[in-house]
Protein backbone atom coordinates (compact mmCIF):
# COMPACT_ATOMS: atom_id res chain seq x y z
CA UNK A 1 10.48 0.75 8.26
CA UNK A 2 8.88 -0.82 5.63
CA UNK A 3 11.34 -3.63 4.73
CA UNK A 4 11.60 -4.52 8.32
CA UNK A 5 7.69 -5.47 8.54
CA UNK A 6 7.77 -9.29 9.09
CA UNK A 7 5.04 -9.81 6.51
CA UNK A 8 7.39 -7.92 3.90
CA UNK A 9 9.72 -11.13 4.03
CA UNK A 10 6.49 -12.99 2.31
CA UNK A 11 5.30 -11.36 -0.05
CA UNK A 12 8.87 -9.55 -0.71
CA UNK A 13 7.15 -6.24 -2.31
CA UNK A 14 9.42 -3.45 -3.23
CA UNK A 15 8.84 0.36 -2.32
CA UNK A 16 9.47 3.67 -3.92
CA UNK A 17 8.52 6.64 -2.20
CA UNK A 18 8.58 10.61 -2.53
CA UNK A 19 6.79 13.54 -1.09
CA UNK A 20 3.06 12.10 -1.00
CA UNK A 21 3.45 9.49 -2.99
CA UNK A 22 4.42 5.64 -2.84
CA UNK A 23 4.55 2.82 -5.12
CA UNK A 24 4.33 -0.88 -3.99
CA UNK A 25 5.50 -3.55 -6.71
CA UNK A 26 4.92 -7.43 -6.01
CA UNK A 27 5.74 -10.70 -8.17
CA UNK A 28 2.82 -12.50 -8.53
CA UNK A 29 3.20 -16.36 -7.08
CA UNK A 30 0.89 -18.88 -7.45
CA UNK A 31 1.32 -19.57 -3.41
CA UNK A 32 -0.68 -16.12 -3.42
CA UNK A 33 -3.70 -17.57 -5.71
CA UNK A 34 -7.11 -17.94 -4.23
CA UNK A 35 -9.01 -20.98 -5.39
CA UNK A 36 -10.01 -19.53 -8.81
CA UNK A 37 -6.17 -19.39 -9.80
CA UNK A 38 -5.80 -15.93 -9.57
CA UNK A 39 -4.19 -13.57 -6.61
CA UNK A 40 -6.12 -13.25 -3.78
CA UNK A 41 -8.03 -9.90 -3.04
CA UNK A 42 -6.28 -9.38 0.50
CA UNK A 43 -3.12 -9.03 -1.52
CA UNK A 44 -4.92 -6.17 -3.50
CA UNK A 45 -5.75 -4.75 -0.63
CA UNK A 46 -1.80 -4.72 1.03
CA UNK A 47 -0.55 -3.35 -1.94
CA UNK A 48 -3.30 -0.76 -2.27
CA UNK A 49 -3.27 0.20 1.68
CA UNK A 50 0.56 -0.12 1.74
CA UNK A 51 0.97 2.54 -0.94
CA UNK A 52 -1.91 4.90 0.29
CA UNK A 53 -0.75 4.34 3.84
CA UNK A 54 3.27 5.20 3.06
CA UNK A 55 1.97 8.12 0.46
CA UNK A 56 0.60 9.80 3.57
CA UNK A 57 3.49 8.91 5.88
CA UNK A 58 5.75 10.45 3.65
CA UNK A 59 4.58 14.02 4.89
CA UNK A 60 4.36 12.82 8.69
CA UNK A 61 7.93 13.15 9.93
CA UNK A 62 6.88 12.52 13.60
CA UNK A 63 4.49 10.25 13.94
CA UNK A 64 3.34 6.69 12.60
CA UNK A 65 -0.50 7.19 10.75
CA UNK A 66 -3.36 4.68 11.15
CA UNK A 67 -4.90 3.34 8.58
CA UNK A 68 -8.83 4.47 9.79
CA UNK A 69 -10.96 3.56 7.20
CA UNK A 70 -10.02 1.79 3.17
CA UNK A 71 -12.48 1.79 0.43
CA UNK A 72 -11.44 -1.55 -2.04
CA UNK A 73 -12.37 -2.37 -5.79
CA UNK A 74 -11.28 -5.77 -7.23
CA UNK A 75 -11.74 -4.61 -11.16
CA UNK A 76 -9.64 -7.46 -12.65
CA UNK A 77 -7.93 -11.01 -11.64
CA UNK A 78 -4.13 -11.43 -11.96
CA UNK A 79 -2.58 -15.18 -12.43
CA UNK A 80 1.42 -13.60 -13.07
CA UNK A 81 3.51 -10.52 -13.63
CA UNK A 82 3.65 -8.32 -11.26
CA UNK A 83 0.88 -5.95 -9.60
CA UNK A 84 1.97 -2.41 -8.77
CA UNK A 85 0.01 -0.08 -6.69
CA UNK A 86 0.58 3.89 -7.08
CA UNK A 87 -0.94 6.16 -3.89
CA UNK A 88 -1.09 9.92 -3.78
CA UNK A 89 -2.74 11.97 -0.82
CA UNK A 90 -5.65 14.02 -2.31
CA UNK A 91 -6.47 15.78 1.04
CA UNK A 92 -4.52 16.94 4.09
CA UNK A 93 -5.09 18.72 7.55
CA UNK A 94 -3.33 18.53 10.54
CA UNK A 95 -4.74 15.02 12.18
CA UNK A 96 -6.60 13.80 8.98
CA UNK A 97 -5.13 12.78 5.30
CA UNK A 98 -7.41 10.87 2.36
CA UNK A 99 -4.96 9.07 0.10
CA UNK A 100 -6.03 7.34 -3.32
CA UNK A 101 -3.99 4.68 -5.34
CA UNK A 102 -4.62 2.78 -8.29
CA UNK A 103 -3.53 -0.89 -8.99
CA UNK A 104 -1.96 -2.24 -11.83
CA UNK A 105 -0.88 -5.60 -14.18
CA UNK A 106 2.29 -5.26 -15.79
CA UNK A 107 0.61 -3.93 -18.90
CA UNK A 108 -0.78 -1.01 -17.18
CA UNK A 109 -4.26 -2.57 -17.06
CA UNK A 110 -6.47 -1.55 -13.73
CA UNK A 111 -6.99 -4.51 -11.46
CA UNK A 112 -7.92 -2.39 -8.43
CA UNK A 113 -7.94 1.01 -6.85
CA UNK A 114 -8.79 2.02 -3.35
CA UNK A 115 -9.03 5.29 -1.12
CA UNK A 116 -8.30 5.05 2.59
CA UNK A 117 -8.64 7.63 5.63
CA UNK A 118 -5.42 8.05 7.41
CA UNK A 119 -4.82 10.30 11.00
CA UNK A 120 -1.46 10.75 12.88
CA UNK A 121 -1.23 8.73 15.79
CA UNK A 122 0.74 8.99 19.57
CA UNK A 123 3.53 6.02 18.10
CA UNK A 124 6.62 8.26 17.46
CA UNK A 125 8.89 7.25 14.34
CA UNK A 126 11.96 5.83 15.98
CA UNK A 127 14.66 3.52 14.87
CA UNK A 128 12.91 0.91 17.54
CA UNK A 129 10.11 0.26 15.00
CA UNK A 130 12.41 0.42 11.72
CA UNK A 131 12.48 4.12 11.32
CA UNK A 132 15.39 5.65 9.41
């Protein structure tokens, strides 16, 4: 599902994920630099939404989540490497899920983190919309 999203072909970011947990990898390119000559801040927030969001969709088997609400902290530029975004859920009920990640240079240095609000939705997970 995730390599099918249009956008993916873009910003080609690679995904690993496991039972409440996902990690989002991307090559920094300078077509993704703000005017400053660093990476843009909505590229911090894809990776840090796309690992929180996938985190929490890797314990929804049914349903597609929403992303409802995403806390963002830009901590550090990036101008190369790559920038890799770890998400774990941290709380779960039956409609609602908070999921954390942290974002990081290729040295291991923090350049953002985030927390986001996630609930199950009506969308089912079908092969239609890249489910497999």
């Amino acid at each position: 599902m995730y390599a099918s999203a249009p956008l993916n072909a873009y910003y080609n970011p690679v995904m690993h994920i496991s039972d409440g947990r996902a990690e989002v990898t991307v090559a920094v390119r300078r077509d993704f630099y703000h005017a400053a000559n660093a990476v843009h801040g909505a590229l911090y927030f894809k990776c840090l939404d796309d690992a929180t969001f996938f985190a929490v969709n890797s314990l929804v088997d049914d349903v597609f989540v929403l992303t409802v609400s995403f806390n963002l902290y830009l901590t550090r530029p990036i101008s190369d490497g790559e920038m890799k975004a770890v998400g774990r859920v941290v709380y779960r009920s039956r409609q609602l899920f908070v999921a954390e990640a942290e974002l990081m240079d290729q040295d291991g240095r923090e350049i953002g983190r985030g927390s986001g609000t996630f609930m199950r939705s009506s969308m089912r997970l079908t092969p239609e919309i890249g489910y497999k």
